[in-house]
PDB file of N, CA and C in Angstrom:
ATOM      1  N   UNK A   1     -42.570  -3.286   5.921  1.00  0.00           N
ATOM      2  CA  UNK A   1     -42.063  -1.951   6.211  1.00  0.00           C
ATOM      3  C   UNK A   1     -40.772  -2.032   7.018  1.00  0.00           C
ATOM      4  N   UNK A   2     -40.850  -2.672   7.797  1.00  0.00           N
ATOM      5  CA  UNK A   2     -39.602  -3.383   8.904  1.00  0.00           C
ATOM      6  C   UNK A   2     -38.906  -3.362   7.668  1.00  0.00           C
ATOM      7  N   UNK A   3     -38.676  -4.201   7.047  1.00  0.00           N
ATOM      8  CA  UNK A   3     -37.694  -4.583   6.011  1.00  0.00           C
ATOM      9  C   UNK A   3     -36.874  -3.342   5.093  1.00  0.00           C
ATOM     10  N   UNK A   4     -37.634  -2.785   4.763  1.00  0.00           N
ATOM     11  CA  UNK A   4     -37.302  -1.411   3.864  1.00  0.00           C
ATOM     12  C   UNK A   4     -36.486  -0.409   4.948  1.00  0.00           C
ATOM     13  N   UNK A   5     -37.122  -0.206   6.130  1.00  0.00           N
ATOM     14  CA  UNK A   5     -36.392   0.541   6.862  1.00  0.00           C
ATOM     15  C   UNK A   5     -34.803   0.578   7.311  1.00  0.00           C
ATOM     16  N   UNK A   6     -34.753  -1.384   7.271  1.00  0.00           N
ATOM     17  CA  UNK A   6     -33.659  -2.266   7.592  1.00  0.00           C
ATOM     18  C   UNK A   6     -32.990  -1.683   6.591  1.00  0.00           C
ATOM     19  N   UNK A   7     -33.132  -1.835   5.241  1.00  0.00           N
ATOM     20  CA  UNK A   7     -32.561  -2.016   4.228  1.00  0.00           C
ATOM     21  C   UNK A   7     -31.660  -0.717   4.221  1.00  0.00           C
ATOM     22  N   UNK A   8     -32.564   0.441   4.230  1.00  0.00           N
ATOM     23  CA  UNK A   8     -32.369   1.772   3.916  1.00  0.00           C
ATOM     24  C   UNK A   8     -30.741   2.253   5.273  1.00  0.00           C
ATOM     25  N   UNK A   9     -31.232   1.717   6.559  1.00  0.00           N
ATOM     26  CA  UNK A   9     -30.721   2.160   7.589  1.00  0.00           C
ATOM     27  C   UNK A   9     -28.684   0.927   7.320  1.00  0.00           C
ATOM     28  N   UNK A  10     -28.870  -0.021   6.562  1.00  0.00           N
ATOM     29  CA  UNK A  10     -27.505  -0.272   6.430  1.00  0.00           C
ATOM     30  C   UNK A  10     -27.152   0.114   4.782  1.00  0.00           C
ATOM     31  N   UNK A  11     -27.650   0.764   4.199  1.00  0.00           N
ATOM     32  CA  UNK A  11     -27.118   1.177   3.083  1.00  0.00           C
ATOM     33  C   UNK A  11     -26.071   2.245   3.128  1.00  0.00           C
ATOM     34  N   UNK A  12     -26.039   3.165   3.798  1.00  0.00           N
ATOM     35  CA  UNK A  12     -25.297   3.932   4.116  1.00  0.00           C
ATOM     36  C   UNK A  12     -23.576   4.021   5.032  1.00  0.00           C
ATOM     37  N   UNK A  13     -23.604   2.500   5.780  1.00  0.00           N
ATOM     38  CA  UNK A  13     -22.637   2.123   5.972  1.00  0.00           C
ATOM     39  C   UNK A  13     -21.611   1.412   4.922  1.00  0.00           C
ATOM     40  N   UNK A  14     -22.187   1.362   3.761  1.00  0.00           N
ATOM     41  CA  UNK A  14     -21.328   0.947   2.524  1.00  0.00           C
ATOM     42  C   UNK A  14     -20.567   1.349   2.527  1.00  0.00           C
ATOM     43  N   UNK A  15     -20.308   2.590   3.246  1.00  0.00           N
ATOM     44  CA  UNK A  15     -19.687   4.084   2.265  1.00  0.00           C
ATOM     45  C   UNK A  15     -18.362   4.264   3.156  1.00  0.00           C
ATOM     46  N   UNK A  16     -18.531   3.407   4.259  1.00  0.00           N
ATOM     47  CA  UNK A  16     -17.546   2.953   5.493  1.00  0.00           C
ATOM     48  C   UNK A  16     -16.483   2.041   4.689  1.00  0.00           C
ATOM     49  N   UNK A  17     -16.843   1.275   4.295  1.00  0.00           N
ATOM     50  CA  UNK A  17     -15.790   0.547   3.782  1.00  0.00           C
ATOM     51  C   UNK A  17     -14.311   1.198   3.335  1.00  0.00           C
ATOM     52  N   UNK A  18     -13.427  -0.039   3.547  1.00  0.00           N
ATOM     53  CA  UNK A  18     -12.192   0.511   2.939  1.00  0.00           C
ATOM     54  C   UNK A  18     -12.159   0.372   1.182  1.00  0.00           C
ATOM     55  N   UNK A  19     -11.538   0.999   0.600  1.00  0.00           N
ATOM     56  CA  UNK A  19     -11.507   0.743  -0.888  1.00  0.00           C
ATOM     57  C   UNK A  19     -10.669  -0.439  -1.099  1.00  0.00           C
ATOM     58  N   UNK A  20     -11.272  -0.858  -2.343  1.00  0.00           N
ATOM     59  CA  UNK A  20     -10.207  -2.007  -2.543  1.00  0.00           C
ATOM     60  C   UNK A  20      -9.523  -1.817  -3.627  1.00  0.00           C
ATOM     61  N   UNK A  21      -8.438  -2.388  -3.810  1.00  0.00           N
ATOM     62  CA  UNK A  21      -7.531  -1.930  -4.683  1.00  0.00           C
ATOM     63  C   UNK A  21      -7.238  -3.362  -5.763  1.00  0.00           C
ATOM     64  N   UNK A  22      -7.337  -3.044  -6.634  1.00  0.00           N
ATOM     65  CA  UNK A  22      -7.573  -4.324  -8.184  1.00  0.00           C
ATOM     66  C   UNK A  22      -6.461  -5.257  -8.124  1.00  0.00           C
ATOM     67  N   UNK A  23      -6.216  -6.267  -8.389  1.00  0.00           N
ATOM     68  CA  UNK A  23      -5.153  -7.564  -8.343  1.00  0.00           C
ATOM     69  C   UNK A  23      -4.249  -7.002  -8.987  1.00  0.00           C
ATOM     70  N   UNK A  24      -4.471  -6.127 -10.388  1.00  0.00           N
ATOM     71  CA  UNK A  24      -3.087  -5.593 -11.010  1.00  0.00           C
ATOM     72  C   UNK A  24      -2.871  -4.682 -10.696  1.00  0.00           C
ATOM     73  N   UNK A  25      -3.306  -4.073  -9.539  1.00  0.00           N
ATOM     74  CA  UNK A  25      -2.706  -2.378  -8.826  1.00  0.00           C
ATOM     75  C   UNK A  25      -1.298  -3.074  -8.243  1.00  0.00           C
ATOM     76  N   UNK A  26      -1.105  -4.214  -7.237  1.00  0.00           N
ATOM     77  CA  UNK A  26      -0.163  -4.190  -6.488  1.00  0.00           C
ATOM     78  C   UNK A  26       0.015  -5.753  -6.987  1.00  0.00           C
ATOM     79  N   UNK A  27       1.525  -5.678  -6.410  1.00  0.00           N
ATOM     80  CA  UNK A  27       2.480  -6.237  -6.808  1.00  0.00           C
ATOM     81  C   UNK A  27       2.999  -7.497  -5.496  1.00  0.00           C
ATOM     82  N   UNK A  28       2.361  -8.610  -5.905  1.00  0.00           N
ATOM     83  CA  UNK A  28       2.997  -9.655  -4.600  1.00  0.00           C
ATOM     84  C   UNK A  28       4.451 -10.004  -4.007  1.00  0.00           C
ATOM     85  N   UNK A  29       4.561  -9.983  -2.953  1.00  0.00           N
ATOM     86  CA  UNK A  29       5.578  -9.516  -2.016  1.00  0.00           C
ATOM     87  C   UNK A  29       7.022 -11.034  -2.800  1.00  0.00           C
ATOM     88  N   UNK A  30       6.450 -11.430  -3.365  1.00  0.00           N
ATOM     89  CA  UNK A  30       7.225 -12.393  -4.046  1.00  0.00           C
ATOM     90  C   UNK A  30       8.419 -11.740  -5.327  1.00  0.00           C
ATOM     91  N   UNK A  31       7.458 -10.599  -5.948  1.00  0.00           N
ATOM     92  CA  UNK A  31       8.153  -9.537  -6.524  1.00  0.00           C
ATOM     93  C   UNK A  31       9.107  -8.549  -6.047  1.00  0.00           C
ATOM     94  N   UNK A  32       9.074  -8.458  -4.945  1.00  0.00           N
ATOM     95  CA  UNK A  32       9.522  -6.994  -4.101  1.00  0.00           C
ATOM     96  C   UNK A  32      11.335  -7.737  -3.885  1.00  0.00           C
ATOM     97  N   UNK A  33      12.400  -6.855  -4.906  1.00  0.00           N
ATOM     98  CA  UNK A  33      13.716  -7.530  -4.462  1.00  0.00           C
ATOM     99  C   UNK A  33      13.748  -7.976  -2.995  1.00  0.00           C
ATOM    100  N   UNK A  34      14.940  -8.611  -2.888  1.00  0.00           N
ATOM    101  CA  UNK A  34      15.420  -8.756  -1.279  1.00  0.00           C
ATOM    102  C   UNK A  34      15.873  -7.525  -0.903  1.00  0.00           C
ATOM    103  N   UNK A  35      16.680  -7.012  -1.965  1.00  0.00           N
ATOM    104  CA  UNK A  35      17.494  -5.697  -1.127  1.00  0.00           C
ATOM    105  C   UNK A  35      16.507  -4.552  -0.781  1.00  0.00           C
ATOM    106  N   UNK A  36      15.426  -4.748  -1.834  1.00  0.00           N
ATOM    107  CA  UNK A  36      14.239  -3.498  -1.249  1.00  0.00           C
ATOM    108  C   UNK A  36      13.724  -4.015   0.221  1.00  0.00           C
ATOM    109  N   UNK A  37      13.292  -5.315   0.216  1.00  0.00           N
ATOM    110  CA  UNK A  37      12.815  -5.965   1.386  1.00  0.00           C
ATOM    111  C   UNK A  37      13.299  -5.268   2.715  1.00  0.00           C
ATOM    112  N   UNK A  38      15.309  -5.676   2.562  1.00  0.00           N
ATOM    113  CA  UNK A  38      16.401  -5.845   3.537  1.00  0.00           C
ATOM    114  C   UNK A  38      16.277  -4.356   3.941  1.00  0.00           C
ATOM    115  N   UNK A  39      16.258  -3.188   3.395  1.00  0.00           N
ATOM    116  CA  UNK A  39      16.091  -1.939   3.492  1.00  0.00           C
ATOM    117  C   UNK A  39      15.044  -1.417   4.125  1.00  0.00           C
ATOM    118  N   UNK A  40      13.508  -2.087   4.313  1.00  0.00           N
ATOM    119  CA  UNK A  40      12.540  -1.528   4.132  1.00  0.00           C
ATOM    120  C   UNK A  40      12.461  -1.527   5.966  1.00  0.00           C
ATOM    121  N   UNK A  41      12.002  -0.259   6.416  1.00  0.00           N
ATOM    122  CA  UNK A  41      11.472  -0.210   7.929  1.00  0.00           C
ATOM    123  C   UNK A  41      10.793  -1.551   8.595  1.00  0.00           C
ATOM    124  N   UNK A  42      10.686  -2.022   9.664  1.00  0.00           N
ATOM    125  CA  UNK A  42       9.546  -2.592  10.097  1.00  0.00           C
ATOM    126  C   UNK A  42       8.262  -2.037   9.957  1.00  0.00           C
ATOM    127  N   UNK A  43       7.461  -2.893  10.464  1.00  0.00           N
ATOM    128  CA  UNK A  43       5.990  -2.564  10.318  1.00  0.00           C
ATOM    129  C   UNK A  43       5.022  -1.594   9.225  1.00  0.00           C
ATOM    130  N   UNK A  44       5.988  -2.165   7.951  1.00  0.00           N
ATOM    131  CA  UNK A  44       5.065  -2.112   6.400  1.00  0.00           C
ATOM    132  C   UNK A  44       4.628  -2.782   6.053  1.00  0.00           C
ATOM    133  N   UNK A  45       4.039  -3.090   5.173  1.00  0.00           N
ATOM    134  CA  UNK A  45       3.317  -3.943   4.460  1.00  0.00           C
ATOM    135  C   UNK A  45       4.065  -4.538   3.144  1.00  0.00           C
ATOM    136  N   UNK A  46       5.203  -5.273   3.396  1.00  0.00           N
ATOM    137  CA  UNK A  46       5.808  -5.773   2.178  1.00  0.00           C
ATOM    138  C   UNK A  46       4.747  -7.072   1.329  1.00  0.00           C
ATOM    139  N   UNK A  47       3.586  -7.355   1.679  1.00  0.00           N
ATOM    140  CA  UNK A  47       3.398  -8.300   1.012  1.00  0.00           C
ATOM    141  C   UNK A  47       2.185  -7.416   0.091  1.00  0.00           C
ATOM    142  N   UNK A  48       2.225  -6.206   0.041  1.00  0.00           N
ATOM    143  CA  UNK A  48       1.660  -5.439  -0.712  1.00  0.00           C
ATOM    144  C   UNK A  48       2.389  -4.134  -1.948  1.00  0.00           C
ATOM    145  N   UNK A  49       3.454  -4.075  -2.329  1.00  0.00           N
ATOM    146  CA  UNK A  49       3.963  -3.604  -2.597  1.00  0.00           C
ATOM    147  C   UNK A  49       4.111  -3.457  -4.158  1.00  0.00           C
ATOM    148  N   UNK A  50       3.952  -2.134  -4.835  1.00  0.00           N
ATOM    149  CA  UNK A  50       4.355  -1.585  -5.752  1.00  0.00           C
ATOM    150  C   UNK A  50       5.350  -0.843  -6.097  1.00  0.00           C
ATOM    151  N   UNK A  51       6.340  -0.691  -7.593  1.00  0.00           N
ATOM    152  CA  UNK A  51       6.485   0.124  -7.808  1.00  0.00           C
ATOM    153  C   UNK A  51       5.967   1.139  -8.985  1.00  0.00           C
ATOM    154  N   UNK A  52       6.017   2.320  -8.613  1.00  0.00           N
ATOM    155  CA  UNK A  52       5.401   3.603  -9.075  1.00  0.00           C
ATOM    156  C   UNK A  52       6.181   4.088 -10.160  1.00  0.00           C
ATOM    157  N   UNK A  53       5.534   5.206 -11.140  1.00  0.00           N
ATOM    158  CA  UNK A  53       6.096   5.754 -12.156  1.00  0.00           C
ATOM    159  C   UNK A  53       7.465   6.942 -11.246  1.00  0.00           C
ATOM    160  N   UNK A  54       7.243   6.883 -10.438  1.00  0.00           N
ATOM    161  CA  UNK A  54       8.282   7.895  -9.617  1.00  0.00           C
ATOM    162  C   UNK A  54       9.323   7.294  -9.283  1.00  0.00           C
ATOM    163  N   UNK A  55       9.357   6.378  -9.472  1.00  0.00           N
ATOM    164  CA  UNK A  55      10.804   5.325  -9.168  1.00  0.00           C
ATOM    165  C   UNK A  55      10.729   5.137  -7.943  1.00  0.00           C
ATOM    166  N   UNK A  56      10.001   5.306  -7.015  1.00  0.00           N
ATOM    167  CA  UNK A  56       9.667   4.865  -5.721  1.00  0.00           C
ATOM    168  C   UNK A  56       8.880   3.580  -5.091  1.00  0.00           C
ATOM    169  N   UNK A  57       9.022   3.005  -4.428  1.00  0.00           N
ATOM    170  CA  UNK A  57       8.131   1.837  -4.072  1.00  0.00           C
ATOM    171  C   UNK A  57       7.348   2.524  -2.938  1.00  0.00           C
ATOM    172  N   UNK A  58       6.411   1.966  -3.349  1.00  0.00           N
ATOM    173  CA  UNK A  58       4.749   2.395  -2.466  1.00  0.00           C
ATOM    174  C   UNK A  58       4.547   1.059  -1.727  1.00  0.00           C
ATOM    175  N   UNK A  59       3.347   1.002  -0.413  1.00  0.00           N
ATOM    176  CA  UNK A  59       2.729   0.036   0.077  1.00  0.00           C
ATOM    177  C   UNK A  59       1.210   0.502   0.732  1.00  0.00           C
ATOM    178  N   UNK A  60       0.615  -0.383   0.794  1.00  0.00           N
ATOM    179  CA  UNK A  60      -0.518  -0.445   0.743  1.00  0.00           C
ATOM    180  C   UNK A  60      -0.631  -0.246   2.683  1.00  0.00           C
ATOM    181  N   UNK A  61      -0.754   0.691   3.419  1.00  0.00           N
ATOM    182  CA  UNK A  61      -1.100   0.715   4.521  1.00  0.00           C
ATOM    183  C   UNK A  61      -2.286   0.966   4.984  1.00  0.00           C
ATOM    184  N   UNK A  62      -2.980   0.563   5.994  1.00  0.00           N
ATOM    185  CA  UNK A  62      -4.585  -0.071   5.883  1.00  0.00           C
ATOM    186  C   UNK A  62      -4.634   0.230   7.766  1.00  0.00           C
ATOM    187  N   UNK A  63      -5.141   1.504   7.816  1.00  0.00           N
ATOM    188  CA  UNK A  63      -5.322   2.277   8.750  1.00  0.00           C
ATOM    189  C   UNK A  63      -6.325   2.227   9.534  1.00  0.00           C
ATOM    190  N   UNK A  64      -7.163   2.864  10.365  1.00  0.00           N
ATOM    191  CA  UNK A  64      -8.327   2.552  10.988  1.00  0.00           C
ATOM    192  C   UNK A  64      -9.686   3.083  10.374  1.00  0.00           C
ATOM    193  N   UNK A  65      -9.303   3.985   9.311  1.00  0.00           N
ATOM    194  CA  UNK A  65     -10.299   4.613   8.580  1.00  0.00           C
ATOM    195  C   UNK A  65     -10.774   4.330   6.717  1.00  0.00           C
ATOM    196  N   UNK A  66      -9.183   4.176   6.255  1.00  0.00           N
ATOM    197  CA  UNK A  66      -9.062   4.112   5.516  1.00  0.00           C
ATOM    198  C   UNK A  66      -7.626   3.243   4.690  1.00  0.00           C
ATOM    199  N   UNK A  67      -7.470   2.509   3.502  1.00  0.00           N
ATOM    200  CA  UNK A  67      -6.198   2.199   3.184  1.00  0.00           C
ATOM    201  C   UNK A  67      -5.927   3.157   2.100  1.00  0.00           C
ATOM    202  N   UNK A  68      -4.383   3.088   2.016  1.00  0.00           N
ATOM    203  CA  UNK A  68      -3.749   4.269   1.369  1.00  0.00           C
ATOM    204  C   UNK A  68      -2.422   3.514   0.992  1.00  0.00           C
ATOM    205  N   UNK A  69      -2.192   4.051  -0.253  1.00  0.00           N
ATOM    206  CA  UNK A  69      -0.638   3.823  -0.766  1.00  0.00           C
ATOM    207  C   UNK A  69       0.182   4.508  -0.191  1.00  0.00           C
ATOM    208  N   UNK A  70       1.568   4.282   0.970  1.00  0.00           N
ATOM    209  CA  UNK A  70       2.331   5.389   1.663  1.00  0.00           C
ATOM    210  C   UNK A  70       3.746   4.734   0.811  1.00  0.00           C
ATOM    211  N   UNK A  71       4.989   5.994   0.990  1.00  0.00           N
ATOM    212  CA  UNK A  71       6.089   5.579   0.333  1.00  0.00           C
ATOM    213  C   UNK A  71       6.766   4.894   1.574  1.00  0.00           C
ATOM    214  N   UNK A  72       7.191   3.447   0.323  1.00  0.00           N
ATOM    215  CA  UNK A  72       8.104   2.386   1.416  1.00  0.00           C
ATOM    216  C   UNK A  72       9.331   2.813   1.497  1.00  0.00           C
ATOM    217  N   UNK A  73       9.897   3.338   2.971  1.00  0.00           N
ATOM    218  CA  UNK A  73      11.050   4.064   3.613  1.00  0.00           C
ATOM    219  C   UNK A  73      12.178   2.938   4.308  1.00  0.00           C
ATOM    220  N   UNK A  74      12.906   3.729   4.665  1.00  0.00           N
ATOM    221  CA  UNK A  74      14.228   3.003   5.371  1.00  0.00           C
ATOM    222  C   UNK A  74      13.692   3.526   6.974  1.00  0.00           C
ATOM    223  N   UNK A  75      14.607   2.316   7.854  1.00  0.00           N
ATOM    224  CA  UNK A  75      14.607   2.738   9.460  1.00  0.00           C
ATOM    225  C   UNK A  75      14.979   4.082   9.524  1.00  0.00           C
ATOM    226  N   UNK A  76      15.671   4.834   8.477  1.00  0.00           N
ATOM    227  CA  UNK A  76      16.169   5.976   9.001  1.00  0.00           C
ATOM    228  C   UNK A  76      15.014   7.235   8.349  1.00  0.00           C
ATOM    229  N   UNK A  77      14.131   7.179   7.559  1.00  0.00           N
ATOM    230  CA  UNK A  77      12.902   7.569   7.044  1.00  0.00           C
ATOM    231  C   UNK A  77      12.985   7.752   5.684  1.00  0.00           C
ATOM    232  N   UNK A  78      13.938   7.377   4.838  1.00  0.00           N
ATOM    233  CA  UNK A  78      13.937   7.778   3.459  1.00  0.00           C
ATOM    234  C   UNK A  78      13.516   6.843   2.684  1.00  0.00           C
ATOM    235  N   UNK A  79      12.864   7.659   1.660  1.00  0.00           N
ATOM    236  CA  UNK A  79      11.938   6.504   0.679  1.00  0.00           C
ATOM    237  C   UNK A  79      12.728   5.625  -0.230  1.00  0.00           C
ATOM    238  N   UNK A  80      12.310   4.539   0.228  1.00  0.00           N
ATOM    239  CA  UNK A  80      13.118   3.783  -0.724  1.00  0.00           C
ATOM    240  C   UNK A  80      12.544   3.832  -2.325  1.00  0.00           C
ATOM    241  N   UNK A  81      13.811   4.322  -3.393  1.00  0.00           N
ATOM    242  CA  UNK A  81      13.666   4.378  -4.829  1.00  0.00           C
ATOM    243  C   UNK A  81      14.607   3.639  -5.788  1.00  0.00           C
ATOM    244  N   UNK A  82      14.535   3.454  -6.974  1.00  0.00           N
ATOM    245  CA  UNK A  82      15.704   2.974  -7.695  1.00  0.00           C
ATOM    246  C   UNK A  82      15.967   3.624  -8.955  1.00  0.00           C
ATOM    247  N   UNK A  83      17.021   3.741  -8.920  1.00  0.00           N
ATOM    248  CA  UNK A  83      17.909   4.560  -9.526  1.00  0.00           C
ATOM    249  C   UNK A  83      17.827   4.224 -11.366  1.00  0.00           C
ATOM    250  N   UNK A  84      18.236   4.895 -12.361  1.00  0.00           N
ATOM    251  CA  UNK A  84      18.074   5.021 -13.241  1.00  0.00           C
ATOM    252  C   UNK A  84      18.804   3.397 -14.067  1.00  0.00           C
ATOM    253  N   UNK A  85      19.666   3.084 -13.147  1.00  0.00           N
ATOM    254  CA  UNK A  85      20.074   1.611 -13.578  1.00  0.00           C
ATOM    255  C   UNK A  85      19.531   0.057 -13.344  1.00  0.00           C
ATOM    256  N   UNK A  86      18.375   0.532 -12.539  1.00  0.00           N
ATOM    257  CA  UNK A  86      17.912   0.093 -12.346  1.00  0.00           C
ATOM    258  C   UNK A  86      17.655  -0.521 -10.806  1.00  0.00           C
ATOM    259  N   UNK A  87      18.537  -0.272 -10.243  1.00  0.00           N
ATOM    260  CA  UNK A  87      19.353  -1.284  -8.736  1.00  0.00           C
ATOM    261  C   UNK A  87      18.521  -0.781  -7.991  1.00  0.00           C
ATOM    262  N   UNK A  88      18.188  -0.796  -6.808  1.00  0.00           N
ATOM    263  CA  UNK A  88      17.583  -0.472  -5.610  1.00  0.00           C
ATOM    264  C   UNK A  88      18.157   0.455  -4.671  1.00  0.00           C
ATOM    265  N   UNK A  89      17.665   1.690  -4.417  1.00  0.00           N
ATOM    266  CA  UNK A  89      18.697   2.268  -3.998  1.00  0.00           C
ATOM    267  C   UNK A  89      17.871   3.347  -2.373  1.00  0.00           C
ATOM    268  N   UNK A  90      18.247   3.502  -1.432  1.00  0.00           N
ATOM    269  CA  UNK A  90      17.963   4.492  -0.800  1.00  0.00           C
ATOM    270  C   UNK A  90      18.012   6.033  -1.000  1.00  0.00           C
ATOM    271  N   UNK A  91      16.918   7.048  -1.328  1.00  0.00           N
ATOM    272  CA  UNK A  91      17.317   8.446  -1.179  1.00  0.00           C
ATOM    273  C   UNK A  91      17.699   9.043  -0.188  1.00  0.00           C
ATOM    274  N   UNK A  92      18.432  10.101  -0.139  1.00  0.00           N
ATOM    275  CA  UNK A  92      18.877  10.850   0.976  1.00  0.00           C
ATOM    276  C   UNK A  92      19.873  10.676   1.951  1.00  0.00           C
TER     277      UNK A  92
END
């Protein structure tokens, strides 16, 4: 009975967990240009990094509750995107 109770009483902390996100969701930081790199704020997560159908690069930020894809910005706050030629470019 001990046992079942055990069982029952950590099942519900599953649900705590952070999600995980699949090997082909994101993109290793080996991928991520330099110039997106050289651009990108401190304290992101470049070794997690995608880019999105929005022409924006996303990163994987991993919070105290939960992780979440946030848009990867410049020191000055603008999301870093690239432009229709392809190049790397800052908005705003």
């Amino acid at each position: 009975m001990t046992r079942t109770i055990a069982l029952f009483a950590l099942v519900p902390l599953g649900a705590c967990s952070a999600p995980m996100m699949g090997a082909g969701d994101v993109s290793p930081a080996a991928k991520v240009p330099a110039e997106v790199a050289a651009l990108a704020a401190p304290h992101q997560n470049l070794q997690e990094v995608r880019l999105l159908d929005d022409g924006c690069y996303w990163y994987r930020h991993d919070g105290p509750v939960e992780s979440t894809m946030l848009p990867l910005r410049t020191a000055s706050g603008s999301p870093i995107c690239v432009r229709r030629d392809s190049a790397p470019a800052s908005a705003g």
